[in-house]
Each structure stands twice: as C-alpha cells, then as structure tokens.
N, C-alpha and C. Protein backbone atom coordinates (compact mmCIF):
# COMPACT_ATOMS: atom_id res chain seq x y z
N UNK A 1 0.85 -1.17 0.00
CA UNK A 1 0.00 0.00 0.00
C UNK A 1 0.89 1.23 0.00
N UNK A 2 0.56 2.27 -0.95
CA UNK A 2 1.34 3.45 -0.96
C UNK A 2 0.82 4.57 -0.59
N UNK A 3 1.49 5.59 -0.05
CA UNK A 3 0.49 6.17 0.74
C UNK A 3 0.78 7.74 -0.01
N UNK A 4 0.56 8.91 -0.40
CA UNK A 4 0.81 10.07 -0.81
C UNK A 4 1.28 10.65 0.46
N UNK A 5 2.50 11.84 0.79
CA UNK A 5 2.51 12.16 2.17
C UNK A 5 2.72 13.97 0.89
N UNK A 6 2.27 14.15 1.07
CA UNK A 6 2.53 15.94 0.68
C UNK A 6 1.61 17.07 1.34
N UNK A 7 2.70 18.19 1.09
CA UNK A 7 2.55 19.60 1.70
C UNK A 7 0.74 20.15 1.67
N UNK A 8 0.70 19.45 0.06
CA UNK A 8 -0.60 20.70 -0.01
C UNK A 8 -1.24 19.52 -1.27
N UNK A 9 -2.55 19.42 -1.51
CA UNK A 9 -2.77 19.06 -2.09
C UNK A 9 -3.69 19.40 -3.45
N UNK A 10 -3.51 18.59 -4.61
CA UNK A 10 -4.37 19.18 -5.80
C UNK A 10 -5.61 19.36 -6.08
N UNK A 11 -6.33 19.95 -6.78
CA UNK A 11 -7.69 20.11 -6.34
C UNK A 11 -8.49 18.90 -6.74
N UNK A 12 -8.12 18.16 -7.76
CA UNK A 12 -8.89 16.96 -7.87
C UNK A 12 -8.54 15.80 -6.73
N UNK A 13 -7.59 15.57 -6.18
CA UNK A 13 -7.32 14.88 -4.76
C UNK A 13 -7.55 15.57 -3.80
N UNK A 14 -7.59 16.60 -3.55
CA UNK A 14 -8.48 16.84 -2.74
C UNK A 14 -9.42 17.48 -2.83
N UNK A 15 -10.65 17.40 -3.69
CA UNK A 15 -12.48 17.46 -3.43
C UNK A 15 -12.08 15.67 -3.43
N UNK A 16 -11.56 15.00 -3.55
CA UNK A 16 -11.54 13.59 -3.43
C UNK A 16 -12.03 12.99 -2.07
N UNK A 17 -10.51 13.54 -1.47
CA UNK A 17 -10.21 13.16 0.19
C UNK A 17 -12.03 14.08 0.52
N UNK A 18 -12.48 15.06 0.65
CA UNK A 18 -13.53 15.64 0.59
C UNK A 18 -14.91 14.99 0.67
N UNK A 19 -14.66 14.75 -0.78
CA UNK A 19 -15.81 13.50 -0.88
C UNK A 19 -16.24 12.31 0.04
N UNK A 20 -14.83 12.02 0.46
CA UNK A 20 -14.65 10.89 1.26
C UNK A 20 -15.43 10.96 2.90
N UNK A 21 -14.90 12.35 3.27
CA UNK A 21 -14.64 13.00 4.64
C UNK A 21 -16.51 12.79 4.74
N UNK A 22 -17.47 13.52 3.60
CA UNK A 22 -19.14 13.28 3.07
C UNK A 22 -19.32 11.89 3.64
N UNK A 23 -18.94 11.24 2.94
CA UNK A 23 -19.88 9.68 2.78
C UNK A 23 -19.59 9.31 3.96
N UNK A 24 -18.24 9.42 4.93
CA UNK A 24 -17.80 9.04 6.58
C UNK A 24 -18.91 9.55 6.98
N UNK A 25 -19.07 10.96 6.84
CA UNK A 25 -20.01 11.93 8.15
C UNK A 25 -21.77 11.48 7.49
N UNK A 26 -22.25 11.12 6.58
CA UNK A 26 -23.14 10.39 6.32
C UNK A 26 -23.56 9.34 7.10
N UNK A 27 -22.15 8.46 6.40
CA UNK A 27 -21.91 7.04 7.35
C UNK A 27 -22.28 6.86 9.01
N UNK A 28 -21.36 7.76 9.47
CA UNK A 28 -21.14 7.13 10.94
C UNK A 28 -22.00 8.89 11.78
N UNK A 29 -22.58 9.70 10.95
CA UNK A 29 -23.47 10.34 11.64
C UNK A 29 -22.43 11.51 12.86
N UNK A 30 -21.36 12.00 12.36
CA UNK A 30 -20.50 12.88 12.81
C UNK A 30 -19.27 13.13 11.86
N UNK A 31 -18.68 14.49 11.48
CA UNK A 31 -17.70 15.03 10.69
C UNK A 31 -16.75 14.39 11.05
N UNK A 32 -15.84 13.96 10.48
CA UNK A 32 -15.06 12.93 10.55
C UNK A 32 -13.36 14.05 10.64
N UNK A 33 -13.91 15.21 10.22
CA UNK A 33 -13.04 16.17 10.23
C UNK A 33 -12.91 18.09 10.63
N UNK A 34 -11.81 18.32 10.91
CA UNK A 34 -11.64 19.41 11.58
C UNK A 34 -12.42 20.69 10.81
N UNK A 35 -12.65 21.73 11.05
CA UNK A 35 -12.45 23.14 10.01
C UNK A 35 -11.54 23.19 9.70
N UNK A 36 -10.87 23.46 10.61
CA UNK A 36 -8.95 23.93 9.56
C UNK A 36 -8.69 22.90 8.70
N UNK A 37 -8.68 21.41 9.06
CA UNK A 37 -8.02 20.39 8.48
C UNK A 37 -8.80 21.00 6.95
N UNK A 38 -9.91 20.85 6.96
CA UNK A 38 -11.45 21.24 5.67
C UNK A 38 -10.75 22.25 5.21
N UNK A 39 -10.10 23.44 5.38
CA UNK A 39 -9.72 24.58 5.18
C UNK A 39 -7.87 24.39 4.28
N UNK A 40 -7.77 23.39 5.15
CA UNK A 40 -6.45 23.21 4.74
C UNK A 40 -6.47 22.08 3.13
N UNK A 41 -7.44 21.64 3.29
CA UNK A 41 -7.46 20.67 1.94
C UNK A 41 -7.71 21.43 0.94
N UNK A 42 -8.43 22.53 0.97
CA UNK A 42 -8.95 23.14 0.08
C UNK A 42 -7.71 24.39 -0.30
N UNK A 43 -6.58 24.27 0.41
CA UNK A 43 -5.76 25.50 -0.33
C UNK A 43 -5.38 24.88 -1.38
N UNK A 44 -4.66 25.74 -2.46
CA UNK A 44 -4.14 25.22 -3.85
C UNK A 44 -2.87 25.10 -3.19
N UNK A 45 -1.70 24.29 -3.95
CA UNK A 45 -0.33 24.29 -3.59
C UNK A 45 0.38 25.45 -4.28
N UNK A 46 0.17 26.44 -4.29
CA UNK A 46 0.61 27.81 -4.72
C UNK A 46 0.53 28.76 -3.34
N UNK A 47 -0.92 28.38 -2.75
CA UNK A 47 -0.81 29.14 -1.17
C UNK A 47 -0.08 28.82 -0.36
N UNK A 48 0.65 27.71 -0.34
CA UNK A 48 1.07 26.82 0.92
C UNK A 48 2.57 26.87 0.69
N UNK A 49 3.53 27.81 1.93
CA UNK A 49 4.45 28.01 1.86
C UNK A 49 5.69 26.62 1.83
N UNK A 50 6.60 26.67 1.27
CA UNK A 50 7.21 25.55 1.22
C UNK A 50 7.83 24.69 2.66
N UNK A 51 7.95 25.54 3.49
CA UNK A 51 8.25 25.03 4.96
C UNK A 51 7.33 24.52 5.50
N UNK A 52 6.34 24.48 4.82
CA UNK A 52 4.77 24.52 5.36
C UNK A 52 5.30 23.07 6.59
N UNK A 53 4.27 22.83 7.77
CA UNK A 53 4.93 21.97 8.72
C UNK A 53 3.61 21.00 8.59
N UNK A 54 2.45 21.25 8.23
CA UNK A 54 1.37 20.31 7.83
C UNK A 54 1.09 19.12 6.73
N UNK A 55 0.88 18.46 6.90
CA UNK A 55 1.13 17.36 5.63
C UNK A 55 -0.23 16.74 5.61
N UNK A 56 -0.29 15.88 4.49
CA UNK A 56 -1.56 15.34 4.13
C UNK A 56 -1.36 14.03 3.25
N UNK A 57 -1.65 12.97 4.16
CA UNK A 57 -1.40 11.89 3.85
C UNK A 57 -2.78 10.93 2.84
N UNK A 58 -2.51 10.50 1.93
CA UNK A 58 -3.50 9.96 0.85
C UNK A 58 -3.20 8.32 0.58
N UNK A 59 -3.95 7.93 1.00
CA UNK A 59 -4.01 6.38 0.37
C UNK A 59 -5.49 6.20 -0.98
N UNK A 60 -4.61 5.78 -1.98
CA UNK A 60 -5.08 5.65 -3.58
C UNK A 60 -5.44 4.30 -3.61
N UNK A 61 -6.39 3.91 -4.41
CA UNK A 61 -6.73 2.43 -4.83
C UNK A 61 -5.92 2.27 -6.47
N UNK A 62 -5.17 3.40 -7.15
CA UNK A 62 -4.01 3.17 -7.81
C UNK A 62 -3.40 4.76 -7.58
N UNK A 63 -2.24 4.30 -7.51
CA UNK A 63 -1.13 5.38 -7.36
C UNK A 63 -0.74 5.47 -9.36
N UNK A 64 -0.74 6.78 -8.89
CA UNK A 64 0.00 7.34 -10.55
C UNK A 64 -1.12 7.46 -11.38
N UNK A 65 -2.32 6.87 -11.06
CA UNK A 65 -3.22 7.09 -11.85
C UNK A 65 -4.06 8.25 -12.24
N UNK A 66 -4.39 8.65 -12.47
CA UNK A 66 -5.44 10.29 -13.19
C UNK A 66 -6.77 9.70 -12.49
N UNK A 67 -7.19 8.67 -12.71
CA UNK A 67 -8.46 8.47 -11.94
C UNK A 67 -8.48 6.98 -11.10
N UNK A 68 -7.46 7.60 -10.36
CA UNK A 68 -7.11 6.92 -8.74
C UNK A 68 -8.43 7.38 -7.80
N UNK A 69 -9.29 6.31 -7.06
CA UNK A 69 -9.30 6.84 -5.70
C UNK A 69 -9.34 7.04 -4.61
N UNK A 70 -9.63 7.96 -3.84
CA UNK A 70 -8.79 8.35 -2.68
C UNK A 70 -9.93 7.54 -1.37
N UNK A 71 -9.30 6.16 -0.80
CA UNK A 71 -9.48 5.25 -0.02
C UNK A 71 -9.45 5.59 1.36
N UNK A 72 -8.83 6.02 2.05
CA UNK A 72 -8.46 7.19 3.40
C UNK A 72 -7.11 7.91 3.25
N UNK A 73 -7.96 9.11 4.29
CA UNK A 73 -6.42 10.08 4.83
C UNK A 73 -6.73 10.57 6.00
N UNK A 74 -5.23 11.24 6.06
CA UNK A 74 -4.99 11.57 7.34
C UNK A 74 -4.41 12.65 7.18
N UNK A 75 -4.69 14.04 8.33
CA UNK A 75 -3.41 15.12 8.23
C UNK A 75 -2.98 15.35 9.28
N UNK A 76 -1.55 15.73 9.26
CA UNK A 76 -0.89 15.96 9.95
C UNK A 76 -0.59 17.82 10.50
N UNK A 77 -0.82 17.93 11.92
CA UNK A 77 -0.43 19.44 12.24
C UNK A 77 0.50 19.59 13.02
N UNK A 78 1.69 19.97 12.71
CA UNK A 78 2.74 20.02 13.79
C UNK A 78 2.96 21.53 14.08
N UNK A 79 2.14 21.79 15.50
CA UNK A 79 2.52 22.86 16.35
C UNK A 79 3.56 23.20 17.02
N UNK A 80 3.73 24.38 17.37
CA UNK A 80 5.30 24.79 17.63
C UNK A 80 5.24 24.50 19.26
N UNK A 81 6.28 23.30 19.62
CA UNK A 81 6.34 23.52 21.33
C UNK A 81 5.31 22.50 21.57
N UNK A 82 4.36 22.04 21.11
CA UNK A 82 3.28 20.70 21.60
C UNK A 82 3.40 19.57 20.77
N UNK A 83 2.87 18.44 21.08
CA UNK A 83 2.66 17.68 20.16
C UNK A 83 2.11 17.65 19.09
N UNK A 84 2.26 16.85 17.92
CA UNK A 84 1.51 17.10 16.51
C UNK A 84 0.18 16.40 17.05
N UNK A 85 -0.68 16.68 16.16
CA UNK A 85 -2.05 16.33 16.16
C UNK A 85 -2.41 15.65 14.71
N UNK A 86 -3.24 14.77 14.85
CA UNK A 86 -3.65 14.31 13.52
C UNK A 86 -5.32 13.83 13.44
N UNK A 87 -5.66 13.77 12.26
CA UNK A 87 -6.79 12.94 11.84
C UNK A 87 -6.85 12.04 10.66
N UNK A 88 -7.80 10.96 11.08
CA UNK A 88 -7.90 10.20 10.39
C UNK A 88 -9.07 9.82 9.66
N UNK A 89 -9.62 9.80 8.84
CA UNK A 89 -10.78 9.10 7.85
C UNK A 89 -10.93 7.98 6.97
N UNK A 90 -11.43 6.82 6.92
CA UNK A 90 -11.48 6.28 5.35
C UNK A 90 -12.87 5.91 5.24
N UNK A 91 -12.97 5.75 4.07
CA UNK A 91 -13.89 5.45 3.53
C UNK A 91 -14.66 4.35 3.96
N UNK A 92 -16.19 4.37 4.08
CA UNK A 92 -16.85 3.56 4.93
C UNK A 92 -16.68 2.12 4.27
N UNK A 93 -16.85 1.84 2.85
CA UNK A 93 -16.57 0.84 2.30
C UNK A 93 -15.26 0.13 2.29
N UNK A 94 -14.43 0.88 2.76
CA UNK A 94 -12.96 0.23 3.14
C UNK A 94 -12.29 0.25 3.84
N UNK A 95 -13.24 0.45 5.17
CA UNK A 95 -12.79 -0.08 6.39
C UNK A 95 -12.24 -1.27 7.05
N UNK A 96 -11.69 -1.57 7.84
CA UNK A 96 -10.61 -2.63 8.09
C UNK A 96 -10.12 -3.43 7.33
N UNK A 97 -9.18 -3.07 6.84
CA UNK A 97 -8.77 -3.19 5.57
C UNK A 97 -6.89 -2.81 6.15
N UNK A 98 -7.05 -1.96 6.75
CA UNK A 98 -5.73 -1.75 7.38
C UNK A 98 -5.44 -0.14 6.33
N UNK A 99 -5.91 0.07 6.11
CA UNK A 99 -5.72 1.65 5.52
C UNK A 99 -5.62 2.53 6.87
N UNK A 100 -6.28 2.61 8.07
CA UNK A 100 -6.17 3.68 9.06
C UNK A 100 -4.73 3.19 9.66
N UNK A 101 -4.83 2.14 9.83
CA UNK A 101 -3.50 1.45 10.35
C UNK A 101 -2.19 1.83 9.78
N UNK A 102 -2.23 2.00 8.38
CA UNK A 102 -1.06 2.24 7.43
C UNK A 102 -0.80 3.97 7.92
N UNK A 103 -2.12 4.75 7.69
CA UNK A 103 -1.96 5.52 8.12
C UNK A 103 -1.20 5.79 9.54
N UNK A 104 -1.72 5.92 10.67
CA UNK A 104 -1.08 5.62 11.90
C UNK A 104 0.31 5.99 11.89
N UNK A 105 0.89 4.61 11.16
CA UNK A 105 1.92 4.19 11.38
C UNK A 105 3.04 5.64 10.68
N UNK A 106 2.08 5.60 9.82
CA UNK A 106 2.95 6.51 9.03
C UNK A 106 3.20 8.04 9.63
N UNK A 107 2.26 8.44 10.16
CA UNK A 107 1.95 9.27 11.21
C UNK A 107 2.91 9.23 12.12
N UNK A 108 3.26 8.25 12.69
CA UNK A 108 4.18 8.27 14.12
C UNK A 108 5.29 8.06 13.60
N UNK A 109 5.73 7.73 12.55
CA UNK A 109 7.15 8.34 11.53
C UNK A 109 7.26 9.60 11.61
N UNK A 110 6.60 10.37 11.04
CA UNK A 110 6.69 11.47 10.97
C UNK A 110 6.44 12.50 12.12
N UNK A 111 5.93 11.75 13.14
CA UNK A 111 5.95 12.43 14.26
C UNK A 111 5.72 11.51 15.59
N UNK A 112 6.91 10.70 16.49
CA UNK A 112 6.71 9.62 17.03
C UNK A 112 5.51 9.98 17.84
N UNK A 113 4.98 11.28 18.82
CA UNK A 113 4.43 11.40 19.42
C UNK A 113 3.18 12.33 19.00
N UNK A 114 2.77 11.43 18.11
CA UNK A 114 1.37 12.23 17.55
C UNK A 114 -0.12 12.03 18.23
N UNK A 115 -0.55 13.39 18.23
CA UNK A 115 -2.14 12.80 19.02
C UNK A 115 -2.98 12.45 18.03
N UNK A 116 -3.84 11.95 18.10
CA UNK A 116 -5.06 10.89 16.59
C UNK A 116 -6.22 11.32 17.55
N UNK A 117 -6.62 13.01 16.59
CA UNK A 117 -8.06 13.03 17.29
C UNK A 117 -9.23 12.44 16.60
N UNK A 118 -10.41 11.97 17.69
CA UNK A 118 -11.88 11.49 17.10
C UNK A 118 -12.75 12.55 17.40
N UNK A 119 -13.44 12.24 16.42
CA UNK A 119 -14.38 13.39 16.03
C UNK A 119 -16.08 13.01 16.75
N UNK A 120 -15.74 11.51 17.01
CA UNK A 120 -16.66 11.45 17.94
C UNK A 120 -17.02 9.67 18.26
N UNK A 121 -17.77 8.87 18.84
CA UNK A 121 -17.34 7.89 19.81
C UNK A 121 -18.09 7.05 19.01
N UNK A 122 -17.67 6.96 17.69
CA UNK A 122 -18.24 5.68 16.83
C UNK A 122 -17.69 4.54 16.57
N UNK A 123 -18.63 3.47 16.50
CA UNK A 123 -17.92 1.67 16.47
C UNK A 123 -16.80 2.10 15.76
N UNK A 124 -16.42 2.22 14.73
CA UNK A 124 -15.12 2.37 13.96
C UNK A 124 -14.20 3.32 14.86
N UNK A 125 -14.05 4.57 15.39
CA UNK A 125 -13.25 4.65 15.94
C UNK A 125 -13.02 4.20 17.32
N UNK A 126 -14.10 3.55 17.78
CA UNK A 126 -13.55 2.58 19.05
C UNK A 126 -12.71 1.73 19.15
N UNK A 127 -13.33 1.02 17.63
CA UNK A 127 -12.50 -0.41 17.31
C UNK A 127 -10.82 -0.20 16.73
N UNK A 128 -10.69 1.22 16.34
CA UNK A 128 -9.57 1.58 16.02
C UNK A 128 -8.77 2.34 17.07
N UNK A 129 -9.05 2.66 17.79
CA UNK A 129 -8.28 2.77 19.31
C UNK A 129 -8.13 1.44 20.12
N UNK A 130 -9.17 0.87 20.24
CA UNK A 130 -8.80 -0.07 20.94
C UNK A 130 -7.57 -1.04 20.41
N UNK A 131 -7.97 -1.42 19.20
CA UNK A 131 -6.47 -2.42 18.11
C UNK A 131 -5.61 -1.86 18.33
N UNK A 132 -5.24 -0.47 18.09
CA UNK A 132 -4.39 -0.04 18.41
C UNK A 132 -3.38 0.70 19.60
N UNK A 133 -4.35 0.59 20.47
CA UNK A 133 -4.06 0.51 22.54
C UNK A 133 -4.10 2.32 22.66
N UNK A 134 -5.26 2.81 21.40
CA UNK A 134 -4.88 4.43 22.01
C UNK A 134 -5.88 4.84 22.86
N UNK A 135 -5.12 5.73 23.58
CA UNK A 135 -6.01 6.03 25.42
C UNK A 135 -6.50 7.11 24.95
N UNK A 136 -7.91 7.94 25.48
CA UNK A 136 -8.38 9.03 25.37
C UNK A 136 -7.52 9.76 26.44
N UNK A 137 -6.55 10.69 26.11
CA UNK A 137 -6.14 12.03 26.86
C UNK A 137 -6.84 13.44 27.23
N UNK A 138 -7.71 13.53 26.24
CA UNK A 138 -8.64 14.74 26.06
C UNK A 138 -10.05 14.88 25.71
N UNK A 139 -11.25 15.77 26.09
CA UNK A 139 -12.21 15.42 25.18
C UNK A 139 -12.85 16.83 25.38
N UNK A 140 -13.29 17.09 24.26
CA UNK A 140 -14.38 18.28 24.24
C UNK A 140 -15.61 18.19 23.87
N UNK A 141 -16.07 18.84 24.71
CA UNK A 141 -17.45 19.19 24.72
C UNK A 141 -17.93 19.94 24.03
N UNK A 142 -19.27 19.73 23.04
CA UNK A 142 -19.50 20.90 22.25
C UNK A 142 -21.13 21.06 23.32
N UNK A 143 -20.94 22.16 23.49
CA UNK A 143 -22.26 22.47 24.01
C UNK A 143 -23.19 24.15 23.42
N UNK A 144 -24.15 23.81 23.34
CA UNK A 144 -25.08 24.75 22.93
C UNK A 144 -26.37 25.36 23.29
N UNK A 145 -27.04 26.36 22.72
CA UNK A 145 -28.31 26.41 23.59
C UNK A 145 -29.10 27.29 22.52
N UNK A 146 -29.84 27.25 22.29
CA UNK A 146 -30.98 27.89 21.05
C UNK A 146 -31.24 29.34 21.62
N UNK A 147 -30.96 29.94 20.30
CA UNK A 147 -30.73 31.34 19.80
C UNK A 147 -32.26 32.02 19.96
N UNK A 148 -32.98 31.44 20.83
CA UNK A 148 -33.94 32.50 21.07
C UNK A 148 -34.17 33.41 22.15
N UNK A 149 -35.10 34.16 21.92
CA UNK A 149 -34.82 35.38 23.58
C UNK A 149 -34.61 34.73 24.51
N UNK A 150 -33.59 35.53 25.20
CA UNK A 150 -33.69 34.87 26.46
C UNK A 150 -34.67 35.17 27.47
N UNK A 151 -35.27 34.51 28.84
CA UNK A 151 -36.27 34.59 29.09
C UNK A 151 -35.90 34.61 30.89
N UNK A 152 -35.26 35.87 30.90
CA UNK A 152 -34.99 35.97 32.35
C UNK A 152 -35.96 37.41 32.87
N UNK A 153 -36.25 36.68 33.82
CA UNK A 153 -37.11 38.81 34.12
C UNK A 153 -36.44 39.68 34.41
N UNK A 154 -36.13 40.89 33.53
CA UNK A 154 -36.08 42.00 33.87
C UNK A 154 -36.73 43.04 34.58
N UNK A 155 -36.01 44.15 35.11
CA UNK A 155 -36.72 44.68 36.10
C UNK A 155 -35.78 46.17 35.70
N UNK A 156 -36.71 47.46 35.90
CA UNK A 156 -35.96 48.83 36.05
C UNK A 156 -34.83 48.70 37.38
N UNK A 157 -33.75 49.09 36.85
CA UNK A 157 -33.08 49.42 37.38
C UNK A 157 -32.40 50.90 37.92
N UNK A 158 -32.43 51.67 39.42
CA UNK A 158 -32.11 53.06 39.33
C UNK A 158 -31.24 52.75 40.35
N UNK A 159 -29.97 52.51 39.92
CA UNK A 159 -28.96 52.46 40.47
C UNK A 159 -27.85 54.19 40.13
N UNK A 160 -27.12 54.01 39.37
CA UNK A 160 -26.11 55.22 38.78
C UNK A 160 -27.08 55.79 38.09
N UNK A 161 -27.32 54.85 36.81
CA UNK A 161 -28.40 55.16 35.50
C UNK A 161 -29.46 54.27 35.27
N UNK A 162 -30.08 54.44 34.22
CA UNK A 162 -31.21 53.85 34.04
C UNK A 162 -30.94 52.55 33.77
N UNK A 163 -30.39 51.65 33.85
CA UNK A 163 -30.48 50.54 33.19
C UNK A 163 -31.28 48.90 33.45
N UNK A 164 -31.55 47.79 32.61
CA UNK A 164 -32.14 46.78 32.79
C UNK A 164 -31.29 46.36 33.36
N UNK A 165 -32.00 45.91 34.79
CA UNK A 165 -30.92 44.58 35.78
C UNK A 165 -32.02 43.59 35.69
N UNK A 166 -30.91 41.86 36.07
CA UNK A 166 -31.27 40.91 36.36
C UNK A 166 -31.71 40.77 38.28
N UNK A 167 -32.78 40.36 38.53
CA UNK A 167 -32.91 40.18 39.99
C UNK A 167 -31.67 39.64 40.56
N UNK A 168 -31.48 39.90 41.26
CA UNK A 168 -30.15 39.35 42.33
C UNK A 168 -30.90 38.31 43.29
N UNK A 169 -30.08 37.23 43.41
CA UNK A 169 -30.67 35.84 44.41
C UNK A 169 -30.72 36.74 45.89
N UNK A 170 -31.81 35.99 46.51
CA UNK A 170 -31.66 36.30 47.38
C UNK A 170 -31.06 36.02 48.87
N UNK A 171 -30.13 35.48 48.38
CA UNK A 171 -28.77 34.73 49.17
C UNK A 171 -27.63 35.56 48.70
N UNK A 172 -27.44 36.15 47.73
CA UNK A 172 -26.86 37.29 47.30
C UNK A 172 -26.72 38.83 48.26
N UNK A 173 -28.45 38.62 48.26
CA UNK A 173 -28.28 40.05 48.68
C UNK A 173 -28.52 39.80 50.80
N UNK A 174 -28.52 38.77 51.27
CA UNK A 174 -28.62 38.36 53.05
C UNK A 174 -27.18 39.19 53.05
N UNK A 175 -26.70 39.29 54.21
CA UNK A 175 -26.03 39.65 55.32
C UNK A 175 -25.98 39.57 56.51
N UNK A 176 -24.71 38.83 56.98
CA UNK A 176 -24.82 38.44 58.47
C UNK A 176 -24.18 39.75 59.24
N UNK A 177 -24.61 40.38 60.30
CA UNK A 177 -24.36 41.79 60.74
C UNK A 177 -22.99 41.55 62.08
C-alpha cells in the first residue's frame, strides 16, 4: 500500500479526500473532520508556503493514476512547542482493511508522538483505538443552547443610571451583621 505524504494538495485529490470525509459523516453520523483540516485541503499548492509543517497523507486504490481513488487520509499538524495532532478518515466501504492502520503508522514516523483526534465515539473509531491501545487524553465538549430570547425577568433598574438589571438571588443580597 502506498500512501501520498505531501505539503498541499491538488484540487482533484483533494475534493476527493472531501468526498470521502461526506460519505464518513453520512456514514457514521458525525464530521469525521476538523475546520482547519477542511480549510487546509482546500488551499491550492501555490498558497502553501514551502516550509509549510502540515502534511496530508493519501491512500489511492491506484497510485499514478489520473483516476485513482482516494481510499483514506490523514493530516498531519505540527505545532510549535506541543505535540503534533492528527486525523484520520477512510472510507466507509474500506474499512478494516488496514488503511487507518497504514496511516497511523505513518503518522508516528513522521511524528513519534502524535495525538489521533476522534471526532466522535463511533464503532469504527472505538475499534480503532482499541487495536491499536490508544487512550483518550482529552475530550471536548461541544455544548449549545438555542438562539432565542432569552427569558430571564427583567426589572428597572435606578442604580447610577437607568439601566435593565437581572434580579439578584436572594442569598446574594442576606447579610450576616
């Protein structure tokens, strides 16, 4: 298996990898990938400075071919002073197969101490942490709350100036003398 490891990628390999990243977040019902990473596929290799420290790894169902395609990837972010970070995707139809695995590996070449974030706690990436003995170190929370009025009572306030205050608890406002 050969894997593409480059700076920046072309636009037909990557709306590819793209495509791919679709049918995952279809698949398994969560984005399989970052914004930036999304942001970063989509530069041309004309934007992307040659030191560039990000890479983007491609596994092809033929290499060299014009209409190769793109089976999983992975990118690589190496921050200044922390560990690199990475992600991984393949394609739902060619899963265990050892493509994330190839990936991986290739990954911790290029950076022995890379983190492999999940995008969220699906059979496939369970089963791919677990094979591969990786521990959750971190996790975020996305939390939210609907964009409608909010629905606290207001009350005139004549403090300095005129303004709307929120009631103050009234454990707030006790005092022991």
């Amino acid at each position: 298996m050969e894997i593409l490891t480059e700076s920046a990628l072309e636009p037909k390999v990557g709306a590819d990898v793209l495509s791919v990243a679709v049918r995952a977040a279809t698949f398994d019902g969560v984005k399989p990938l970052s914004e930036q990473t999304v942001l970063d596929i989509g530069r041309m290799p004309a934007e992307v400075a040659s030191d560039a420290q990000n890479r983007h790894l491609v596994v092809v169902d033929q290499p060299g071919e014009i209409n190769a395609s793109v089976l999983a990837y992975a990118h690589l972010e190496r921050g200044e002073g922390e560990a690199a970070s990475a992600e991984i995707v393949v394609h739902p139809d060619h899963r265990r197969q050892g493509h994330g695995g190839a990936l991986l590996k290739a990954l911790r070449e290029l950076s022995p101490k890379v983190r492999v974030w999940s995008h969220g706690q699906t059979d496939a990436a369970k089963a791919f942490a677990e094979h591969f003995d990786l521990q959750v170190v971190r996790e975020l929370l996305q939390m939210s709350r609907p964009l409608g009025p909010m629905r606290r009572p207001w009350r005139r306030c004549h403090c300095l100036t005129d303004f709307l205050c929120a009631p103050l608890r009234s454990a707030a406002m006790s005092s022991t003398g």
